[in-house]
Structure formats: structure tokens, C-alpha cells
N, C-alpha and C. Protein backbone atom coordinates (compact mmCIF):
# COMPACT_ATOMS: atom_id res chain seq x y z
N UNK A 1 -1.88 3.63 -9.76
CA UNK A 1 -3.18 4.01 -10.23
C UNK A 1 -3.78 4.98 -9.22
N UNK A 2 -4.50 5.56 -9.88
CA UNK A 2 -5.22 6.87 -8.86
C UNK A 2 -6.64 7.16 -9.70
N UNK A 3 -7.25 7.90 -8.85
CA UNK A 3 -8.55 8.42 -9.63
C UNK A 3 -8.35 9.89 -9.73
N UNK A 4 -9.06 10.59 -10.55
CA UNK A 4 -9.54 11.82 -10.65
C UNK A 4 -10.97 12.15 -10.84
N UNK A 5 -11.11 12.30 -9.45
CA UNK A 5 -12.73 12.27 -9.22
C UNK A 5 -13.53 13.33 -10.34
N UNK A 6 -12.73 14.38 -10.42
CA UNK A 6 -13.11 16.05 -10.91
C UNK A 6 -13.50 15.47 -12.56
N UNK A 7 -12.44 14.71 -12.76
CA UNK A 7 -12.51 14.62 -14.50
C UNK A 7 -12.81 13.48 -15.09
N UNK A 8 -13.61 12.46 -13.57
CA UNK A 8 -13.80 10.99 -13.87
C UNK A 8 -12.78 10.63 -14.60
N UNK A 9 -11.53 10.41 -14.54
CA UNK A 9 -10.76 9.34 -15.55
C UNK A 9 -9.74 8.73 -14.03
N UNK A 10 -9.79 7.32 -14.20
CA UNK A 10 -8.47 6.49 -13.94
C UNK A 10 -7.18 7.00 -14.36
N UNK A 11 -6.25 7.31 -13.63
CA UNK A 11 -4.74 7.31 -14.19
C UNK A 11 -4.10 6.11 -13.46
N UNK A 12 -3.40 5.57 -14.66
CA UNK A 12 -2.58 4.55 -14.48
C UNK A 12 -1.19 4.90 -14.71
N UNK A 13 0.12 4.94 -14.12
CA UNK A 13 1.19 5.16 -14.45
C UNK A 13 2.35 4.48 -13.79
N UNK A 14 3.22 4.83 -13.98
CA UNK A 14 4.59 3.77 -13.32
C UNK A 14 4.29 3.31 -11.33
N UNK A 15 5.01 2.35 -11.11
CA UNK A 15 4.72 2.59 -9.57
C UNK A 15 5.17 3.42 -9.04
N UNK A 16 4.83 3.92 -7.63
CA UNK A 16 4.68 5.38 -7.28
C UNK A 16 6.36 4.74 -6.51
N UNK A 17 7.36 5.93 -6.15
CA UNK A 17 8.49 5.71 -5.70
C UNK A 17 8.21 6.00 -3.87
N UNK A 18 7.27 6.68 -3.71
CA UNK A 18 6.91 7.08 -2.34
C UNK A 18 5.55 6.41 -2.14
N UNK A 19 4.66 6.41 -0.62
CA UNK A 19 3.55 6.24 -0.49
C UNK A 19 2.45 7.72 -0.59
N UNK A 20 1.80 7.45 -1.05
CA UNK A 20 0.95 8.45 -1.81
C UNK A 20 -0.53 8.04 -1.23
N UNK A 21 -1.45 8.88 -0.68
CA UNK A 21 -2.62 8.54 -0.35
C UNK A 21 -3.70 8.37 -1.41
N UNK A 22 -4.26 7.36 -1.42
CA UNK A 22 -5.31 7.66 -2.74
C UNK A 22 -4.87 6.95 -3.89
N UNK A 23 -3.62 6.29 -3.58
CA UNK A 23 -2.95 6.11 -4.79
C UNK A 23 -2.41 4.17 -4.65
N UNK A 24 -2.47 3.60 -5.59
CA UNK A 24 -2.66 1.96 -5.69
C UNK A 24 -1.38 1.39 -6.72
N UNK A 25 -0.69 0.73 -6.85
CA UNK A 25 0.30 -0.07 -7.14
C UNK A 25 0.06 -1.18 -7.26
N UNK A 26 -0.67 -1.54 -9.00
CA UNK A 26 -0.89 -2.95 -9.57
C UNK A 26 0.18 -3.50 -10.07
N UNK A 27 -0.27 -4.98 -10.09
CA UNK A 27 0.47 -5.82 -11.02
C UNK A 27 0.85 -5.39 -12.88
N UNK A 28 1.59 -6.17 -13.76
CA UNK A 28 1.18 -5.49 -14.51
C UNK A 28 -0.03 -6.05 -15.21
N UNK A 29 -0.23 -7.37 -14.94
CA UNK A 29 -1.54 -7.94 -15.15
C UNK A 29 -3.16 -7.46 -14.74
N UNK A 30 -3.12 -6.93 -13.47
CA UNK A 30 -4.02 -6.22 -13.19
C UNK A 30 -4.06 -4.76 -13.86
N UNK A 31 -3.06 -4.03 -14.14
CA UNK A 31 -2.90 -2.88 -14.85
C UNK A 31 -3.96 -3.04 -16.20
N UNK A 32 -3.44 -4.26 -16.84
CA UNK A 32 -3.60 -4.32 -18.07
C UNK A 32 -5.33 -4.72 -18.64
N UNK A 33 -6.00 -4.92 -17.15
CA UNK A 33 -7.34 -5.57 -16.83
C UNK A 33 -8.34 -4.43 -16.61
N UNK A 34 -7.68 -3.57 -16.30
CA UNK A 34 -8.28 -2.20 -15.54
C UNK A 34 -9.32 -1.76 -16.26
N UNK A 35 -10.46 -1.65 -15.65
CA UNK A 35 -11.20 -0.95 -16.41
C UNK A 35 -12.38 0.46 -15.16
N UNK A 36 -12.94 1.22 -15.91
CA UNK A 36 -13.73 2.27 -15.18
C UNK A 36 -14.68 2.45 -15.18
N UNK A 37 -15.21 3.34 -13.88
CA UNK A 37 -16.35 3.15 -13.88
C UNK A 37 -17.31 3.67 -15.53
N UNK A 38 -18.81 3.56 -15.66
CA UNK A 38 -19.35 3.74 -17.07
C UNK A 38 -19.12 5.50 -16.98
N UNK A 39 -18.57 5.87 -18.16
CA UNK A 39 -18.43 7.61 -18.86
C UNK A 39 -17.23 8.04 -18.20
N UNK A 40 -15.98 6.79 -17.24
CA UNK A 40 -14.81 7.20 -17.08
C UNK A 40 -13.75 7.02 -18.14
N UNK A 41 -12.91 8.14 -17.99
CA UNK A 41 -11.53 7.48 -19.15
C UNK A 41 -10.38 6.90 -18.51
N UNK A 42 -9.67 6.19 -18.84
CA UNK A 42 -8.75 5.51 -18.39
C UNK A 42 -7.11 6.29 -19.16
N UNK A 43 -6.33 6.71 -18.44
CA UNK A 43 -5.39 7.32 -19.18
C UNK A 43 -4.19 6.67 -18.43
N UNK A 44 -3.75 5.99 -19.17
CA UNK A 44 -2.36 5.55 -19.06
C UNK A 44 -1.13 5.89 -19.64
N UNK A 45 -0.47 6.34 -18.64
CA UNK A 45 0.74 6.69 -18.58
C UNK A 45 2.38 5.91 -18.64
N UNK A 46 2.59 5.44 -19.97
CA UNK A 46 3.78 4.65 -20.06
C UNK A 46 4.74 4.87 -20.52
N UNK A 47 6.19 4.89 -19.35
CA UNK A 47 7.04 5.09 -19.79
C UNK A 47 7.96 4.78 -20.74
N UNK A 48 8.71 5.16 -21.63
CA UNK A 48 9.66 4.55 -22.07
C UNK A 48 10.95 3.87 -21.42
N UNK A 49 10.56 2.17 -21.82
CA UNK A 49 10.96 1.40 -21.14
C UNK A 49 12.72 1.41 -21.34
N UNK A 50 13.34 2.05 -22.14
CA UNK A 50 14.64 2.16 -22.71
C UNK A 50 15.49 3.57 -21.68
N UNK A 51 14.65 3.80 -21.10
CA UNK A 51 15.24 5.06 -20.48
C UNK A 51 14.73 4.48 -18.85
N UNK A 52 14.04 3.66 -18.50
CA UNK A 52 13.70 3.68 -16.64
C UNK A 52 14.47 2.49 -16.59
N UNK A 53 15.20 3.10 -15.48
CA UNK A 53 16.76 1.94 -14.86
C UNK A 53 16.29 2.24 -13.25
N UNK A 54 16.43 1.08 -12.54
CA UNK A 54 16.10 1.22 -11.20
C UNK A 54 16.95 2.64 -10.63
N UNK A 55 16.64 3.51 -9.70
CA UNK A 55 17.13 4.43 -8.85
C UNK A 55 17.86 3.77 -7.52
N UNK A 56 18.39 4.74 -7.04
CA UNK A 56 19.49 4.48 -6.03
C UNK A 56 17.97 4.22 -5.00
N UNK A 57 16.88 5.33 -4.65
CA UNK A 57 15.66 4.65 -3.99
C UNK A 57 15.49 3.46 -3.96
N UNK A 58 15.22 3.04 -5.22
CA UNK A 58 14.56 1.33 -5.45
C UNK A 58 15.75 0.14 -5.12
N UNK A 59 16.91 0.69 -5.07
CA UNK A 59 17.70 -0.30 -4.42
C UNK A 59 17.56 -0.42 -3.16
N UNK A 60 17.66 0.62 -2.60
CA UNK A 60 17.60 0.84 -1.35
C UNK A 60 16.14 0.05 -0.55
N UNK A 61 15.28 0.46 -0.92
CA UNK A 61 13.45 -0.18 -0.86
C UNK A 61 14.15 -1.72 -1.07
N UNK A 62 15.03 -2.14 -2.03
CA UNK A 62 14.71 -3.99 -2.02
C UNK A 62 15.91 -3.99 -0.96
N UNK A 63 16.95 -3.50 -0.73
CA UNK A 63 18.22 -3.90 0.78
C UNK A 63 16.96 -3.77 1.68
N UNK A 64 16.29 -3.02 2.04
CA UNK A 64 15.49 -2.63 3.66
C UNK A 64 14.54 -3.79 3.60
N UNK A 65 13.91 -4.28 2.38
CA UNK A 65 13.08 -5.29 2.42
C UNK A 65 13.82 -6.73 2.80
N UNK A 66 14.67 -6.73 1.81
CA UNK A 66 15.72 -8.35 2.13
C UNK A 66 15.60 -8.28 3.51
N UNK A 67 15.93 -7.33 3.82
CA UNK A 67 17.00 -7.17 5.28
C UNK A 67 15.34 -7.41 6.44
N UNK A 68 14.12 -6.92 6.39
CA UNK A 68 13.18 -7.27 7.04
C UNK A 68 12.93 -8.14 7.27
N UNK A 69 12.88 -8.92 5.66
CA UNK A 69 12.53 -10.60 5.80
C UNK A 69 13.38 -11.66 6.30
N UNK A 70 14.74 -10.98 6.58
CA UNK A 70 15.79 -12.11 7.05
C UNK A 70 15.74 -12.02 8.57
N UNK A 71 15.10 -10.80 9.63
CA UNK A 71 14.91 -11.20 10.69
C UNK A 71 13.94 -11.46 11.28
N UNK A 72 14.27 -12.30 12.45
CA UNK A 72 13.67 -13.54 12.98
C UNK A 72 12.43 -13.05 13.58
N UNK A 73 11.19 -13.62 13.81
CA UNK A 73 10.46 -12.83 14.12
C UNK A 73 10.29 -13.09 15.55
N UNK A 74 9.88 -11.70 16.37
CA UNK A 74 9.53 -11.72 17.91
C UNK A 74 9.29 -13.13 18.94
N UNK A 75 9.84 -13.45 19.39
CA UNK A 75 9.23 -14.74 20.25
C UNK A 75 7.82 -14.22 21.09
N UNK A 76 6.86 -15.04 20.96
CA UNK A 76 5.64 -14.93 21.24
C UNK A 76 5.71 -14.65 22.91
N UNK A 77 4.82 -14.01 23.68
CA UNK A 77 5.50 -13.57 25.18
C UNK A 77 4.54 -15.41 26.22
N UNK A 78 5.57 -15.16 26.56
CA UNK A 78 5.24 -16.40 27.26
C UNK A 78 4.31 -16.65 28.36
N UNK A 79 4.12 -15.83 28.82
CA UNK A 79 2.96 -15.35 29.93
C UNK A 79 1.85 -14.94 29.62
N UNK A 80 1.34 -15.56 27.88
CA UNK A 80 0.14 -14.87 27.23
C UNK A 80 -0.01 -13.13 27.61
N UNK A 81 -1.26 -12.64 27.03
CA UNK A 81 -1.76 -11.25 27.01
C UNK A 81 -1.66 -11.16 28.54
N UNK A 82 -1.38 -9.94 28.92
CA UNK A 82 -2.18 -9.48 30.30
C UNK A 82 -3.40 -8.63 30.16
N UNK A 83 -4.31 -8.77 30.93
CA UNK A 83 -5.26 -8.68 30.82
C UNK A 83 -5.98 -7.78 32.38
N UNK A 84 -6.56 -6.96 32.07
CA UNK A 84 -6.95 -6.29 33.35
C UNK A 84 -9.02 -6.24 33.17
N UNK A 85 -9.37 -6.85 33.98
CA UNK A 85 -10.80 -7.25 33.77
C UNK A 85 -11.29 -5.58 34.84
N UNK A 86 -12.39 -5.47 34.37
CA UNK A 86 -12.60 -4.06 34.69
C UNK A 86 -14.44 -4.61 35.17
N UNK A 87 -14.99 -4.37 35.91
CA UNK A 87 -16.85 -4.35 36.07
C UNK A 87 -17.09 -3.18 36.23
N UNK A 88 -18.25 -2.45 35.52
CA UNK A 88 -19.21 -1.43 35.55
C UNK A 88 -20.27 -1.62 36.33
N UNK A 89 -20.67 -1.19 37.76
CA UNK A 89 -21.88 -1.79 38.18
C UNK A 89 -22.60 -0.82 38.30
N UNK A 90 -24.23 -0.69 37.98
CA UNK A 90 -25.34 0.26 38.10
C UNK A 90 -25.20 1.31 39.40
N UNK A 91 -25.27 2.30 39.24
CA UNK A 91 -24.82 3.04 40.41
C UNK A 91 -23.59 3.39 41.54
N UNK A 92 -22.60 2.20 40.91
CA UNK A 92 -21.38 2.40 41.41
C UNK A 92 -20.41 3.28 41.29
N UNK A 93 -20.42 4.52 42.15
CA UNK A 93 -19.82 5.85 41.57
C UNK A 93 -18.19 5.78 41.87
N UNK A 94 -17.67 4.64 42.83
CA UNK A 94 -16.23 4.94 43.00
C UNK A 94 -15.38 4.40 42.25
């Protein structure tokens, strides 16, 4: 989903294959909920579902994801934050 500020209308269309600024990736439940602001149009864009077969991209996007979620995450550092305490004192120029 995206806006078009110029022509007030919502576009709704397939999910985006890249990250896109400005640009939102609903459910299809939320898709289907969508509504705009008052004197916007909503134009949705749907593909024909007989012709979109995942891309060699979108395989790729769910291997890099599996593969994120299967490793382990960072061990927490054991020596907590370090921390460097700093004072500002009134007139202290050095």
C-alpha cells in the first residue's frame, strides 16, 4: 500500500518484492479493511492469481529468513554496559 498524496487515492497492490520508502505491506485482512481518508479513492490493484508463482527472489527472502531465525542469538556480555560517567561543571574550561 502507498499513498498518492497529488491525487489523494490509496494504492493497494501485491507485496512490494523490494523495500520501498513510503510504501506498507498488509495482511490480506487488513488489505481488505482499508479504508481513506474522506474525498480519497482507494485503487486496488489485483493480480491475477493464476499467473503469480513465487520468484527465485521470494525463495530466496524465505532461505535468508529460515536461516536468521535458526541462529542462536548473541550471548548477553557479561560485564554489563560500560559506561563512561562524564561531569560538566560551571566554569570548568579543561
Amino acid at each position: 500500500m502507498t499513498y498518492v498524496y497529488a491525487d489523494q487515492t490509496a494504492v493497494l497492490g501485491p507485496l512490494a518484492t523490494s523495500a520501498e520508502p513510503h510504501t506498507y505491506d498488509l495482511c490480506a485482512e487488513h488489505s481488505a479493511r482499508l479504508s481513506a481518508p474522506r474525498g480519497w479513492s482507494v485503487l486496488r490493484l489485483a493480480p491475477d492469481p493464476d499467473t503469480v508463482e513465487p520468484s527465485r527472489d521470494d525463495l530466496l527472502a524465505l532461505a535468508d529468513a529460515v536461516r536468521e531465525a535458526g541462529r542462536p542469538a548473541p550471548a548477553p556480555d557479561q560485564d554489563g554496559p560500560r559506561l563512561r560517567l562524564v561531569h560538566d561543571t560551571p566554569g570548568d574550561q579543561s
